[in-house]
Structure formats: C-alpha cells, structure tokens
C-alpha atoms as a PDB file:
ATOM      1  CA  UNK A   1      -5.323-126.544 -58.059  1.00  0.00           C
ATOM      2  CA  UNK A   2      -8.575-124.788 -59.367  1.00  0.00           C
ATOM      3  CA  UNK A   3     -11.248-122.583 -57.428  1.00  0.00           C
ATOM      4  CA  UNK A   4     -14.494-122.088 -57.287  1.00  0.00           C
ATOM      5  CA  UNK A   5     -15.855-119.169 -55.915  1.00  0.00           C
ATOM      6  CA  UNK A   6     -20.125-118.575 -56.531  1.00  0.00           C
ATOM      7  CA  UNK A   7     -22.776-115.580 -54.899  1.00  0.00           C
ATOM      8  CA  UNK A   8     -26.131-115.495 -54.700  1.00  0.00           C
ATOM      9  CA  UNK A   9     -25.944-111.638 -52.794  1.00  0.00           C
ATOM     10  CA  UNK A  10     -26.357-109.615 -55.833  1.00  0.00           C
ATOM     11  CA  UNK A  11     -30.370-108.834 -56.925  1.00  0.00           C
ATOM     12  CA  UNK A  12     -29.775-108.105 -60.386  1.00  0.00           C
ATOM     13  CA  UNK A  13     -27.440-111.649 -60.787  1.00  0.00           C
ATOM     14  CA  UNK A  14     -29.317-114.303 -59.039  1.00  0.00           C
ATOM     15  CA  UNK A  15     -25.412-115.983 -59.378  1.00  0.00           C
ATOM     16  CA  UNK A  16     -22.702-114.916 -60.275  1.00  0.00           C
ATOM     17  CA  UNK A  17     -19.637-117.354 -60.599  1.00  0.00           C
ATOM     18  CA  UNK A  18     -15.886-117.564 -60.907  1.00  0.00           C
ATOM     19  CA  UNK A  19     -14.060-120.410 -61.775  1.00  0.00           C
ATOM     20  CA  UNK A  20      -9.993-120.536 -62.395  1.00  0.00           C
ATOM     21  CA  UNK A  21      -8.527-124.226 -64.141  1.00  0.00           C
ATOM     22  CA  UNK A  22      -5.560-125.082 -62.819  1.00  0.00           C
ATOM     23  CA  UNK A  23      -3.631-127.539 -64.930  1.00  0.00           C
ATOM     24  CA  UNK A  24      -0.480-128.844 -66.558  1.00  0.00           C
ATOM     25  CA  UNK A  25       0.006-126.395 -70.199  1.00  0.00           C
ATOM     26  CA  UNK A  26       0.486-129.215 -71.683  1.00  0.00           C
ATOM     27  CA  UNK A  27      -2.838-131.368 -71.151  1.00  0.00           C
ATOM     28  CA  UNK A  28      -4.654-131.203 -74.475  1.00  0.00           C
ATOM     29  CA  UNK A  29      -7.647-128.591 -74.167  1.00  0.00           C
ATOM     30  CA  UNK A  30     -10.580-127.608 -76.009  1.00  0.00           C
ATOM     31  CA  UNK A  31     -11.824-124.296 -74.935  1.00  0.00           C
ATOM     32  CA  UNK A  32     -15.704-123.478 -74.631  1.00  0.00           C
ATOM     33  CA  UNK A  33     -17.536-124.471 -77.541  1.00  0.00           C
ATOM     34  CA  UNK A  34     -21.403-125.356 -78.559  1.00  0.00           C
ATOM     35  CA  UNK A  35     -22.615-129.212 -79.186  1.00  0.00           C
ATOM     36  CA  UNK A  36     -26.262-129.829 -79.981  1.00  0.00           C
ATOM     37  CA  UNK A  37     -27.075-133.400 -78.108  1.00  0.00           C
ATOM     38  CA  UNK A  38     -30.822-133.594 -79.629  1.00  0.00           C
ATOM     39  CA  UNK A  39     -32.975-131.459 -81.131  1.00  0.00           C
ATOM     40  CA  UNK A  40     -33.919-129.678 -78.345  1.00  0.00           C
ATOM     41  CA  UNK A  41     -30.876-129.932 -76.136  1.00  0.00           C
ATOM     42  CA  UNK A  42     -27.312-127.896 -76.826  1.00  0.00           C
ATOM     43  CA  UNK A  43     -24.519-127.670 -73.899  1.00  0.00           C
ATOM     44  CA  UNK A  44     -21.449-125.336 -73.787  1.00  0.00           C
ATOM     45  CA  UNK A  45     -18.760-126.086 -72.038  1.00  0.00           C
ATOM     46  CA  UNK A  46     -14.644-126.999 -72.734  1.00  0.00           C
ATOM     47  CA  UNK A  47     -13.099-130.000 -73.279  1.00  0.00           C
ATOM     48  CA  UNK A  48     -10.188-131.667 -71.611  1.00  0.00           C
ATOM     49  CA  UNK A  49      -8.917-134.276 -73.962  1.00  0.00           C
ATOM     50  CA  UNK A  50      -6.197-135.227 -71.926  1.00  0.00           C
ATOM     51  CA  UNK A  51      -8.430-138.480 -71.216  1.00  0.00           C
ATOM     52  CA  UNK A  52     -10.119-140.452 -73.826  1.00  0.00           C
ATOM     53  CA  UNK A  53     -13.719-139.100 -72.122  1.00  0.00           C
ATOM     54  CA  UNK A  54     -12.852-135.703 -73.439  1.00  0.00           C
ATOM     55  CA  UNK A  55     -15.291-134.817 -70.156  1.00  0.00           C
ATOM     56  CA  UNK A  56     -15.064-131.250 -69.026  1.00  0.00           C
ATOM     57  CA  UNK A  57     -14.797-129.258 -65.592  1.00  0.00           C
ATOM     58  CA  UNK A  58     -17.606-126.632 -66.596  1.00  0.00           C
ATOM     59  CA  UNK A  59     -20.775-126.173 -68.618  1.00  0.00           C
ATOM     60  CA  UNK A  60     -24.264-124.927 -68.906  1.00  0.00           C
ATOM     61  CA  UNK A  61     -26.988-126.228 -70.856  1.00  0.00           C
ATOM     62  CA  UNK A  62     -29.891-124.203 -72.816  1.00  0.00           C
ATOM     63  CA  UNK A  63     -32.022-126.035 -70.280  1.00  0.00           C
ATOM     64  CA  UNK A  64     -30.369-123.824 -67.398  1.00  0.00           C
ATOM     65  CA  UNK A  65     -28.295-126.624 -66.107  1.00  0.00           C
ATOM     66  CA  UNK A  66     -25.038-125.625 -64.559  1.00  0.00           C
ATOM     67  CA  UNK A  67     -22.090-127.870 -63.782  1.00  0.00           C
ATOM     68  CA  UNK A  68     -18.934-127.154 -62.339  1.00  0.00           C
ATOM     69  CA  UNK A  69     -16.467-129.897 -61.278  1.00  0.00           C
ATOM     70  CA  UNK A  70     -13.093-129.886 -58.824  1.00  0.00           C
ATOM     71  CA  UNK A  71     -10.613-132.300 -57.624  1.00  0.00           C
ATOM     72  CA  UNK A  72     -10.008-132.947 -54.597  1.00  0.00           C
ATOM     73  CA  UNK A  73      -6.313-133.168 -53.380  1.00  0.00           C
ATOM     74  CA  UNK A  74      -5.279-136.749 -52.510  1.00  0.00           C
ATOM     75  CA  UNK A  75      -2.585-137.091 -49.637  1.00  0.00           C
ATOM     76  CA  UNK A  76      -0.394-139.142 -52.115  1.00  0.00           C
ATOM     77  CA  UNK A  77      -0.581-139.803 -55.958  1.00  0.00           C
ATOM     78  CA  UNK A  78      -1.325-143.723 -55.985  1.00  0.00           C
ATOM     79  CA  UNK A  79      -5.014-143.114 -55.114  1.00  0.00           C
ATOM     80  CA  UNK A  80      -5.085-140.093 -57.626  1.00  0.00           C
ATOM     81  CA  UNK A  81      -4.893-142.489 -60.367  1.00  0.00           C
ATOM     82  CA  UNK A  82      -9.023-143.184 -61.267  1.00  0.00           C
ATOM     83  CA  UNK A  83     -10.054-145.447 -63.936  1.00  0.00           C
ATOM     84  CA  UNK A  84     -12.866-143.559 -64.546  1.00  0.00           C
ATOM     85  CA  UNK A  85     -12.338-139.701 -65.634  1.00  0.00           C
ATOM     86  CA  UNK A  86     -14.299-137.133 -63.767  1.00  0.00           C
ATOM     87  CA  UNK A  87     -14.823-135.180 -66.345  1.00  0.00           C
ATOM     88  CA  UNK A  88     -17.854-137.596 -67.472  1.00  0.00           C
ATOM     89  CA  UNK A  89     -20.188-136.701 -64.641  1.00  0.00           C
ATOM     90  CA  UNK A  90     -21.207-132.863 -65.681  1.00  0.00           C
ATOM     91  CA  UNK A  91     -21.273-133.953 -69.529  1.00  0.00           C
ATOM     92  CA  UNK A  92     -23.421-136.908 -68.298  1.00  0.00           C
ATOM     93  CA  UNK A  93     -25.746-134.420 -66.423  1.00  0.00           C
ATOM     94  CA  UNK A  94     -25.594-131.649 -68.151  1.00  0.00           C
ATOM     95  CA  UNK A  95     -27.303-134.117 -71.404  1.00  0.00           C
ATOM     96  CA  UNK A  96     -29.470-135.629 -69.109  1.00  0.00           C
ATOM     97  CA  UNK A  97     -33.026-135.385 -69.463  1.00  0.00           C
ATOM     98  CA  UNK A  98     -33.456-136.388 -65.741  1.00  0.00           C
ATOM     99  CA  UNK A  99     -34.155-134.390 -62.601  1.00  0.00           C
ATOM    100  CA  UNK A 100     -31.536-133.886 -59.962  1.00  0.00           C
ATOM    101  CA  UNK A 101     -32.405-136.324 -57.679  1.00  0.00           C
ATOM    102  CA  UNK A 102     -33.342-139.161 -60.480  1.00  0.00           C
ATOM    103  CA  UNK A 103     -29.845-137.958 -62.089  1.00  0.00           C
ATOM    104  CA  UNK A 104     -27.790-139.114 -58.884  1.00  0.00           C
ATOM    105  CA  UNK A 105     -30.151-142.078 -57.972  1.00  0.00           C
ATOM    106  CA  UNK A 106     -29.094-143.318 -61.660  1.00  0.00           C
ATOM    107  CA  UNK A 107     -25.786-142.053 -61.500  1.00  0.00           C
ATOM    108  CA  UNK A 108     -24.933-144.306 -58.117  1.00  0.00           C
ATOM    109  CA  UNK A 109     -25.621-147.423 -60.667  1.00  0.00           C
ATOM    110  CA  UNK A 110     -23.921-146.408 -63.582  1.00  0.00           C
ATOM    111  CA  UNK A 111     -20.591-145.677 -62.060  1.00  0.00           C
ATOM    112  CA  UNK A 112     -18.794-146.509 -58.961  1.00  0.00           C
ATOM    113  CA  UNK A 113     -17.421-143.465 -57.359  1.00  0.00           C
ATOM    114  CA  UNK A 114     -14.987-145.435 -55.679  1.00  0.00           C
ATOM    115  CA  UNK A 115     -13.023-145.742 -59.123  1.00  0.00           C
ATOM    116  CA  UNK A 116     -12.897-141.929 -59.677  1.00  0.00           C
ATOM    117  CA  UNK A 117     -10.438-139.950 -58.017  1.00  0.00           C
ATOM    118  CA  UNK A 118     -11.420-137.389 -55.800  1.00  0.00           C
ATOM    119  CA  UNK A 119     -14.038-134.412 -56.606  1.00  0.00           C
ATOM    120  CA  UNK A 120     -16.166-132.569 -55.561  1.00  0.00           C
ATOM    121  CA  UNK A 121     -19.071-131.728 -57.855  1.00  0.00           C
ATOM    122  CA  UNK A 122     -21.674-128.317 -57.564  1.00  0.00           C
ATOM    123  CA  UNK A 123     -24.613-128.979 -60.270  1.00  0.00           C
ATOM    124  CA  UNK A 124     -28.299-127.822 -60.802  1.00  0.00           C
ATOM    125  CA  UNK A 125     -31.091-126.691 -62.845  1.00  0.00           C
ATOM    126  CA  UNK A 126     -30.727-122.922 -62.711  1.00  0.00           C
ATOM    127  CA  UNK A 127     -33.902-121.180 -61.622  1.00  0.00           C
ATOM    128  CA  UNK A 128     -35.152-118.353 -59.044  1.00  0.00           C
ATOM    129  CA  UNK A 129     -38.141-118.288 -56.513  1.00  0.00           C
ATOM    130  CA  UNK A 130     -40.928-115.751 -55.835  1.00  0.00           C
ATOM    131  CA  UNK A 131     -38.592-113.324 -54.293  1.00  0.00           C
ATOM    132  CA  UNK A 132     -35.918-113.671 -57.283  1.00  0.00           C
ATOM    133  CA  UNK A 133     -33.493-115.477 -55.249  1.00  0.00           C
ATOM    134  CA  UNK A 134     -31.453-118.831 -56.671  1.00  0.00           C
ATOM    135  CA  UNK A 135     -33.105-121.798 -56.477  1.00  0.00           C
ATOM    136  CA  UNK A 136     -30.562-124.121 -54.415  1.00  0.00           C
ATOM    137  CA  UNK A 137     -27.994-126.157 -56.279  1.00  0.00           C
ATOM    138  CA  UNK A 138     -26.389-129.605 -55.578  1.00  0.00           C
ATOM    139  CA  UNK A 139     -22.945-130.608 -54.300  1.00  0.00           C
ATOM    140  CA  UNK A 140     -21.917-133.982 -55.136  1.00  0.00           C
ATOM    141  CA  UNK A 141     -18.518-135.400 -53.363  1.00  0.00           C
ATOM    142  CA  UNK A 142     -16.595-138.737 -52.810  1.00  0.00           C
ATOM    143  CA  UNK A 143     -14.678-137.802 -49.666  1.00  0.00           C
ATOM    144  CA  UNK A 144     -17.350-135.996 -48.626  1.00  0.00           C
ATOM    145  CA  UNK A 145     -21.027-135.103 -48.185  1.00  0.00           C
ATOM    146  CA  UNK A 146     -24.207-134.507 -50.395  1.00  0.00           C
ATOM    147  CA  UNK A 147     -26.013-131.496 -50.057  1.00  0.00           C
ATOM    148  CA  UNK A 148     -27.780-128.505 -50.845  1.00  0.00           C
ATOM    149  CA  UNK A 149     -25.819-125.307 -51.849  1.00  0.00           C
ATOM    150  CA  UNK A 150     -27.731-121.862 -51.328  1.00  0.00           C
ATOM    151  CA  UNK A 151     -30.980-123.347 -49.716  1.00  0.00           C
ATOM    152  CA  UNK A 152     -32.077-121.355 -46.818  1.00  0.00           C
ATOM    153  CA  UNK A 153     -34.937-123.340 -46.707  1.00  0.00           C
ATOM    154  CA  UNK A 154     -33.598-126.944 -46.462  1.00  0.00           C
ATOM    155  CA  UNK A 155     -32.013-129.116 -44.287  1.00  0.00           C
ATOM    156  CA  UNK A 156     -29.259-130.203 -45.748  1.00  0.00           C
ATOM    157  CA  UNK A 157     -26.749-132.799 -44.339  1.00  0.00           C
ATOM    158  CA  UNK A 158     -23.593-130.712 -45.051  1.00  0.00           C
ATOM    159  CA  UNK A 159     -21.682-129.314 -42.286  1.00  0.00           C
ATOM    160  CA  UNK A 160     -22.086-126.441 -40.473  1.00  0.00           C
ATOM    161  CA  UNK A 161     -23.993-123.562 -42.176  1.00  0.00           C
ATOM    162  CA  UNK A 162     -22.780-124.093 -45.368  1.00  0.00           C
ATOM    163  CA  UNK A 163     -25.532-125.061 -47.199  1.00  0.00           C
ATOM    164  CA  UNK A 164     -27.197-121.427 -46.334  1.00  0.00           C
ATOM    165  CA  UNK A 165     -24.150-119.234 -47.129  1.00  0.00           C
ATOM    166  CA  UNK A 166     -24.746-117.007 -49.504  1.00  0.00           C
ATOM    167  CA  UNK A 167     -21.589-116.733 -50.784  1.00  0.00           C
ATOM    168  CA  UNK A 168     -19.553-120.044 -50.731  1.00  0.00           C
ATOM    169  CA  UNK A 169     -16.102-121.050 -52.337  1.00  0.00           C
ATOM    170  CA  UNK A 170     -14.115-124.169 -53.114  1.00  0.00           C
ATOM    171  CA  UNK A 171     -11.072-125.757 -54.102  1.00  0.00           C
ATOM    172  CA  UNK A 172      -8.948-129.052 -53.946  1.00  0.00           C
ATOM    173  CA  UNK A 173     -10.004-129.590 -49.768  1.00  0.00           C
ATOM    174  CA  UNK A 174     -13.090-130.573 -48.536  1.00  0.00           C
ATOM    175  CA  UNK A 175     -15.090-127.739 -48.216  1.00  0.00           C
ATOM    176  CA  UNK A 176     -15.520-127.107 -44.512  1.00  0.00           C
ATOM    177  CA  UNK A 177     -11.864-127.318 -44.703  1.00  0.00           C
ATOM    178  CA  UNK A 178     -11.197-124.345 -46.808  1.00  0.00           C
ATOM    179  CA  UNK A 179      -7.977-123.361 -48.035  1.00  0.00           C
ATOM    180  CA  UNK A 180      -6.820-119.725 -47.566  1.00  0.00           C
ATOM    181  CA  UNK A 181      -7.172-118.965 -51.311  1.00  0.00           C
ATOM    182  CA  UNK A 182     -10.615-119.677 -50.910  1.00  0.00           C
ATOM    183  CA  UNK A 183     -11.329-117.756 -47.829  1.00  0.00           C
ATOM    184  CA  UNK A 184      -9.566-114.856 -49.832  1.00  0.00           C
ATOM    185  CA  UNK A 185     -11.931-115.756 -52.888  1.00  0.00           C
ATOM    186  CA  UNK A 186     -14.993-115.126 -50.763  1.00  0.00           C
ATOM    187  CA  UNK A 187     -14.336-112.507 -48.965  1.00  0.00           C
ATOM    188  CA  UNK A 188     -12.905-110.409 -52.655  1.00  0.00           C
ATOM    189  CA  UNK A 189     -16.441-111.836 -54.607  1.00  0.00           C
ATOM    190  CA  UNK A 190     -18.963-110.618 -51.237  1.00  0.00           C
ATOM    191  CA  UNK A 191     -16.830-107.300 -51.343  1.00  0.00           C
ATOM    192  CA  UNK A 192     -17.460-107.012 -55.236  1.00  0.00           C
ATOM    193  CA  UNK A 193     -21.284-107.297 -55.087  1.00  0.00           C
ATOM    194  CA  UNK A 194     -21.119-104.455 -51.968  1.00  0.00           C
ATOM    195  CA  UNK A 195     -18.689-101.761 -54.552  1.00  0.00           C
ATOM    196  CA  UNK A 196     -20.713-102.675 -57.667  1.00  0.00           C
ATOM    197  CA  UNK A 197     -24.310-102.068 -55.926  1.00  0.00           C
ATOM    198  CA  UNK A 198     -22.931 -98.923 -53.921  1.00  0.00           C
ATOM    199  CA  UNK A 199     -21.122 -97.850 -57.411  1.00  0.00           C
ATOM    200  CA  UNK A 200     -23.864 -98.763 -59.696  1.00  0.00           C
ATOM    201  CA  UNK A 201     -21.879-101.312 -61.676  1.00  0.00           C
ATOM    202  CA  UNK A 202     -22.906-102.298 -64.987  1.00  0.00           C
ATOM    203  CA  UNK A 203     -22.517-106.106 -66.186  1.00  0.00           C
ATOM    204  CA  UNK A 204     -19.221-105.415 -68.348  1.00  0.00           C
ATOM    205  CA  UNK A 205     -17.335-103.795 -65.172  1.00  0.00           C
ATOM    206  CA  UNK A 206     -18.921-106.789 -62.929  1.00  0.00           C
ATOM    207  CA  UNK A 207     -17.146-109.181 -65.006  1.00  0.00           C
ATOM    208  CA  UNK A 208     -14.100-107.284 -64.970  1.00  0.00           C
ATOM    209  CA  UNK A 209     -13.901-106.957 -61.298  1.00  0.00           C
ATOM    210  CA  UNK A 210     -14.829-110.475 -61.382  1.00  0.00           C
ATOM    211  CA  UNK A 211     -11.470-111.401 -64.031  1.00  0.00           C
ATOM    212  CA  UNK A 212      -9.332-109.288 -61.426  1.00  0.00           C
ATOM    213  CA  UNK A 213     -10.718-111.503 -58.513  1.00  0.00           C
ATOM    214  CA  UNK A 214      -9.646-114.584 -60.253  1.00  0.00           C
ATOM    215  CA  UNK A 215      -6.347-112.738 -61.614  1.00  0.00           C
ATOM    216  CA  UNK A 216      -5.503-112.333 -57.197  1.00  0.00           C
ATOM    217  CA  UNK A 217      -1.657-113.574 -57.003  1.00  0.00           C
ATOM    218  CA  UNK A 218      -0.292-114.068 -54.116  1.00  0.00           C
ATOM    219  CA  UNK A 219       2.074-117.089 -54.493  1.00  0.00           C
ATOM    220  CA  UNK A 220       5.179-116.982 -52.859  1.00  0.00           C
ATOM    221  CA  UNK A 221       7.532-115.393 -55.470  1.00  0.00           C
ATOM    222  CA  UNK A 222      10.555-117.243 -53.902  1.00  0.00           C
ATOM    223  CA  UNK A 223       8.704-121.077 -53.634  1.00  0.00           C
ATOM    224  CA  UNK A 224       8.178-119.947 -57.045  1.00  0.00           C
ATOM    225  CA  UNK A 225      11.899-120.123 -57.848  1.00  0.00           C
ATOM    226  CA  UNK A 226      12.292-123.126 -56.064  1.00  0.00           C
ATOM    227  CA  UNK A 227      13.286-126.305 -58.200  1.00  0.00           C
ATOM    228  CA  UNK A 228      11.600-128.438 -56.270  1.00  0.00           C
ATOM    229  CA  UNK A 229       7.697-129.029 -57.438  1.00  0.00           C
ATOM    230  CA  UNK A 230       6.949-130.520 -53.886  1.00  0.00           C
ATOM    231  CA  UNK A 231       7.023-126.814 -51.952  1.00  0.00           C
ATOM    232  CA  UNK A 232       5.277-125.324 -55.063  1.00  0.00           C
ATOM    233  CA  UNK A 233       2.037-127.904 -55.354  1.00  0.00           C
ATOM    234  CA  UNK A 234       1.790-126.813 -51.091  1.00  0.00           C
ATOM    235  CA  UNK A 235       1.977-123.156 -52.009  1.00  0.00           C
ATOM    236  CA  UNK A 236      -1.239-123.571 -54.357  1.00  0.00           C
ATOM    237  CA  UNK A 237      -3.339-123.308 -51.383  1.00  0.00           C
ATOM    238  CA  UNK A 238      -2.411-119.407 -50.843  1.00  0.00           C
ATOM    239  CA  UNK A 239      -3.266-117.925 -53.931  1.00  0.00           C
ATOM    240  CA  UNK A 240      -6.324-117.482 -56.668  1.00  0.00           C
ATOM    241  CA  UNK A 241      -4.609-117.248 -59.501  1.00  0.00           C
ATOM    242  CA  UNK A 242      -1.212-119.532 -59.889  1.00  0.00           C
ATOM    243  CA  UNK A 243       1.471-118.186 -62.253  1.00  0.00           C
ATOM    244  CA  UNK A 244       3.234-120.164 -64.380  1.00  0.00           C
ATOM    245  CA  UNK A 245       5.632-122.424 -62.266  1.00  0.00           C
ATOM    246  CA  UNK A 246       8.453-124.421 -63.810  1.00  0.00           C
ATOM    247  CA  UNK A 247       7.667-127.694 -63.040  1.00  0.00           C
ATOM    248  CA  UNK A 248      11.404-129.538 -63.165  1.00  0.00           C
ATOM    249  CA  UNK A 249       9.948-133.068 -64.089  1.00  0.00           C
ATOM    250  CA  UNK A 250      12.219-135.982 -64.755  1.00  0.00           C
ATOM    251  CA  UNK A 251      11.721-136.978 -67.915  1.00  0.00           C
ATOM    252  CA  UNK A 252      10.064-140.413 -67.080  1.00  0.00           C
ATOM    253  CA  UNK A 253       7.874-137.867 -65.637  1.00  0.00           C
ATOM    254  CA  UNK A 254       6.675-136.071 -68.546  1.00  0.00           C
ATOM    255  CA  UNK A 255       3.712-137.504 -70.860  1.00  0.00           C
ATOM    256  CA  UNK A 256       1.243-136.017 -72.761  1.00  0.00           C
ATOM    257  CA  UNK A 257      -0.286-134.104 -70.297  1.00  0.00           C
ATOM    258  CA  UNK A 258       2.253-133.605 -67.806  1.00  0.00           C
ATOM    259  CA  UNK A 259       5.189-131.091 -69.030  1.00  0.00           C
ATOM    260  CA  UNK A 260       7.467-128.265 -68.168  1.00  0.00           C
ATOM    261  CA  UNK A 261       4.606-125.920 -66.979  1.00  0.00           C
ATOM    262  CA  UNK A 262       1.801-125.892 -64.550  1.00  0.00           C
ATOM    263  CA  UNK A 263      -0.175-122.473 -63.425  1.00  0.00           C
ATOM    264  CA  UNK A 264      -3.786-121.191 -63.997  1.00  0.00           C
ATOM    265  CA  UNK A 265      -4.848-121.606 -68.038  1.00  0.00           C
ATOM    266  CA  UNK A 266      -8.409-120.677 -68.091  1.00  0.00           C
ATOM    267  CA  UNK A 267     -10.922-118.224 -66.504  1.00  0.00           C
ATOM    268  CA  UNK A 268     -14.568-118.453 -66.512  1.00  0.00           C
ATOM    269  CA  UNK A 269     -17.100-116.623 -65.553  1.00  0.00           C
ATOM    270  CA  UNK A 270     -20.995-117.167 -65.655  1.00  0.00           C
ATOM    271  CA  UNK A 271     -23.943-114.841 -64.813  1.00  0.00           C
ATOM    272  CA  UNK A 272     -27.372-115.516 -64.811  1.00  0.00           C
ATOM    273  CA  UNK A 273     -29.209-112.483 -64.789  1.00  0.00           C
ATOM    274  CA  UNK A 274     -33.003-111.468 -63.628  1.00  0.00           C
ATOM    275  CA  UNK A 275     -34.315-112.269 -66.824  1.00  0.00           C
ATOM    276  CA  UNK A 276     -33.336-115.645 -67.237  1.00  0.00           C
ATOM    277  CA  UNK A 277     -30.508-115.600 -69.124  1.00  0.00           C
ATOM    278  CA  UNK A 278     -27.019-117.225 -68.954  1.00  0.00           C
ATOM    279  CA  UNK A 279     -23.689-115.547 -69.730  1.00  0.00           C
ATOM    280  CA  UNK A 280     -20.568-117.586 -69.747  1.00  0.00           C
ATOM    281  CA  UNK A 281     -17.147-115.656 -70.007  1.00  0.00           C
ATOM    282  CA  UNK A 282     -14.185-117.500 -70.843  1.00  0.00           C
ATOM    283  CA  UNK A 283     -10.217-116.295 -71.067  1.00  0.00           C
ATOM    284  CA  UNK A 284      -7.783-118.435 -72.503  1.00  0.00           C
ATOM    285  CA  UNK A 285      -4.790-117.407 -70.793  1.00  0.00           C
ATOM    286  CA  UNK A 286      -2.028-120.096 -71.961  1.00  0.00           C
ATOM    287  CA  UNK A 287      -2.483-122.678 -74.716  1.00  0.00           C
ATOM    288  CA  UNK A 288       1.222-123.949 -74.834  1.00  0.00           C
ATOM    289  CA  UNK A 289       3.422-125.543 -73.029  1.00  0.00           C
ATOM    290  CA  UNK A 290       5.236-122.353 -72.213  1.00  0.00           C
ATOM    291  CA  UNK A 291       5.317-118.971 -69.882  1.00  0.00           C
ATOM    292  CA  UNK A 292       4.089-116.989 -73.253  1.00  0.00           C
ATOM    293  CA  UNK A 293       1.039-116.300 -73.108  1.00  0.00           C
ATOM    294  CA  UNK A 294      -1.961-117.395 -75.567  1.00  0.00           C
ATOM    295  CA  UNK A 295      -1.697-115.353 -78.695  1.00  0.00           C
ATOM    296  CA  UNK A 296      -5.765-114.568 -77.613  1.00  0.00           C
ATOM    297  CA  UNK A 297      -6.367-113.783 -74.407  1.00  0.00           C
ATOM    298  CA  UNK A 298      -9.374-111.831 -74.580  1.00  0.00           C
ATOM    299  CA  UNK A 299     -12.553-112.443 -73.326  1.00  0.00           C
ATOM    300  CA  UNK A 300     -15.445-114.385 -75.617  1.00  0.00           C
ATOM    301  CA  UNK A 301     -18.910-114.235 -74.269  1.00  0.00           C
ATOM    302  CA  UNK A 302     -21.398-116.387 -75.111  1.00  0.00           C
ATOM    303  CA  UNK A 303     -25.397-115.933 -74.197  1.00  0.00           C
ATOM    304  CA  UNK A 304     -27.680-118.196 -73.796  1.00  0.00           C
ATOM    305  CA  UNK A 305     -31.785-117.334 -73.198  1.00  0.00           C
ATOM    306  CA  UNK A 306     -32.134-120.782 -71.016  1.00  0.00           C
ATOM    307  CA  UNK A 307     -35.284-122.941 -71.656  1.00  0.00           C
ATOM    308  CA  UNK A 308     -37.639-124.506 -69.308  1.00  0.00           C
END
C-alpha cells in the first residue's frame, strides 16, 4: 500500500515530497519519462500499463502542476474492481489547460467517481506567496472530502486541522484516519527539515535523508514468513517501506499484474526549490517479478525550470 508523505516547513524547499509505490512486481511499469502534449505543454511522470489507460500515480508538468494519486483500501475486493482506472485523473489534469476549480467542475461530468475504485487524489498548480510559502494544493477523494492542503488561510471543509498542517501524510485510509506508517512518515520528514536546517544540509544529502525516510522498514519479519497473504496485506499499515513479500497466490490467482511478489518498487522524490524550479527523483528498486533487485537502482534526477 503506497505513502505519501509532503512538507511545507523547510524555507529553502517551499515542498518537499516523498512518495513510495507499492505494487505487485509483476504489473507492467514504465518508469518516469518526458511526453510533450502541445507545443507548449510537456509532463513527466511513470506509467502503469497494467490497465489499458496506461494512467500514472505521479507527475509534474513544466506548468508547475503536481499530481500525486493513492488508493484507498476497500474493506473487501468486489468493490475494488473500478471500470474506470485511476490512473486517468492526474494525466487528465496534469494536460489540462484548466484551473483547479474549472478542472474538477469538468471533471464531475466527464467521469463518474462512483465507477473508480477508491483514491484519494493531492493535485495543484505549484506556486509560493509573498512570504515564500506554498501556495495551497487540492485533495480530491471518493470516500472522502474535498479540500485544501497547506492553506492557513482558508476554510477548508476537511476535518480537523488538516488542511493547515504543515506537514501532512497519507496512505490507503482516509486521511484523518491515519495509519501508523504514516504517523511514522511525518514525524521522520518534520524531524529531517529540523537536522538539515540545524546541520546546514545541502539538496543532495536532503534527498538522501529523504530516500532513507522512505527506505524505514519495520514490517513484521515473522508475518513476513507467513504463507498466508491475508496477515501480510494487514501488516502494510506499520511500515514505510514494504519488503518484498511472497505472495503464495493460487494460480487462478495470478494474471498479468498479479504474481509471486508484492513490496515497495519505486521511490520518488520531488523538490521545488525557492527559485522556482522542480526536481523529481526517482529509484527503481525492482523491475521483475522477483526478490533481486533492479539491475539500476540508482537515482535519476530530472529538472524542470516550471513555467507560468
């Protein structure tokens, strides 16, 4: 089950965020790559082409857009099945053209949300005020709310404080139901930002310390040695980073995305620094259907000077 874990606390990174994919080895992937739309509009972001969609769970734009995309955990697999992919909704706003409010008002008619399984979505037009703070972004989910993420200013409809935390994480619950993994996830990235101002950090060893945050295992090393998968999808909630499990499936189980492995594949990590421009880290951590490892798993960086 992925995680998303985002700050707004550090001054030199208006965000920084940390995203681990969670996913069957098997599922055909893409990893981060460029596609020019138009002449004037190029996104980067993975593929999952596991679905015919090929939509994504992550991407930026060179318009500053930002998407990032989770599922949410359904209490029994019948009403995971969608018959619409997720992964459409942050390719379809990360091409858009539209603000963010003209992009959901459009969105509500194009597509029933009813007929997608459960998400929750974070998306926005990356930007900073006066005082070089982040400009708020959205959160978008079917079994939950709409909102405002990082708006001090607002008055959002989300629960609780949540839409003024400064630091905010989520994974497969609804979010004011947080799962200890993410508790752990926020409480590792607001410690982070404290060591790397008090320790004068550059950008390299923030995105290290961010890799190691999102590299946190703390599964249960006997559930993990458990045959059954049932104990070892519950255990997901405790830790970060999931190492491979074995996943037993019977083979009327296994398809072409579901196979004999399941853990955490890909890291990502994206800055966007004072001077307006984008950095999106990716690690590629296993790209077979296997517990070897991918034969690259260092880190590719990719920069993008954003456009207004």
């Amino acid at each position: 089950m992925c995680i998303v874990i985002a700050t707004t606390e550090h001054p030199q990174f208006p965000l920084i965020l940390l995203s681990n994919r969670d996913e069957y080895f098997k599922r055909p992937t893409q990893m981060a790559t460029f596609r020019k739309v138009d002449d004037t509009t190029e996104i980067l972001s993975p593929l999952d082409l596991g679905r015919p969609e090929h939509g994504t769970w992550i991407g930026v734009s060179n318009h500053g857009k930002i998407a990032v995309l989770v599922n949410y955990r359904e209490p029994d697999s019948t009403t995971a099945l969608s018959q619409v992919s997720r992964g459409v909704l942050p390719i379809q706003y990360l091409i858009s053209e539209e603000d963010d409010e003209e992009w959901h008002s459009n969105l509500l008619k194009r597509i029933d949300l009813g007929k997608i399984g459960g998400f929750t979505f974070i998306y926005g037009k990356l930007g900073v005020d006066d005082s070089s703070k982040l400009n708020h972004l959205n959160v978008l989910s079917n079994r939950g709310d709409k909102g405002t993420l990082f708006d001090s200013h607002g008055e959002s409809k989300l629960h609780g404080d949540f839409s003024k935390q400064r630091t905010i994480g989520i994974s497969n619950s609804l979010y004011y139901n947080p799962w200890t993994k993410v508790k752990m996830g926020e409480a590792l990235l607001l410690g982070m930002v404290q060591t790397s101002l008090a320790e004068e950090y550059s950008q390299e060893q923030i995105v290290e310390a961010g890799f190691r945050i999102l590299s946190q295992n703390t599964y249960d090393p006997k559930i993990k040695e458990e045959t059954g998968f049932v104990n070892k999808l519950a255990e997901l909630q405790n830790s970060i980073y999931i190492p491979p499990l074995k996943t037993h499936l019977a083979p009327e189980q296994v398809n072409s995305v579901a196979g004999d492995y399941y853990g955490t594949r890909t890291q990502t990590i994206i800055l966007l620094d004072q001077y307006g421009y984008l950095h999106y880290y990716e690690r590629d951590l296993f790209d077979k259907d296997s517990c070897e490892p991918s034969a690259d798993t260092g880190t590719k960086h990719y920069k993008i000077k954003t456009k207004n």
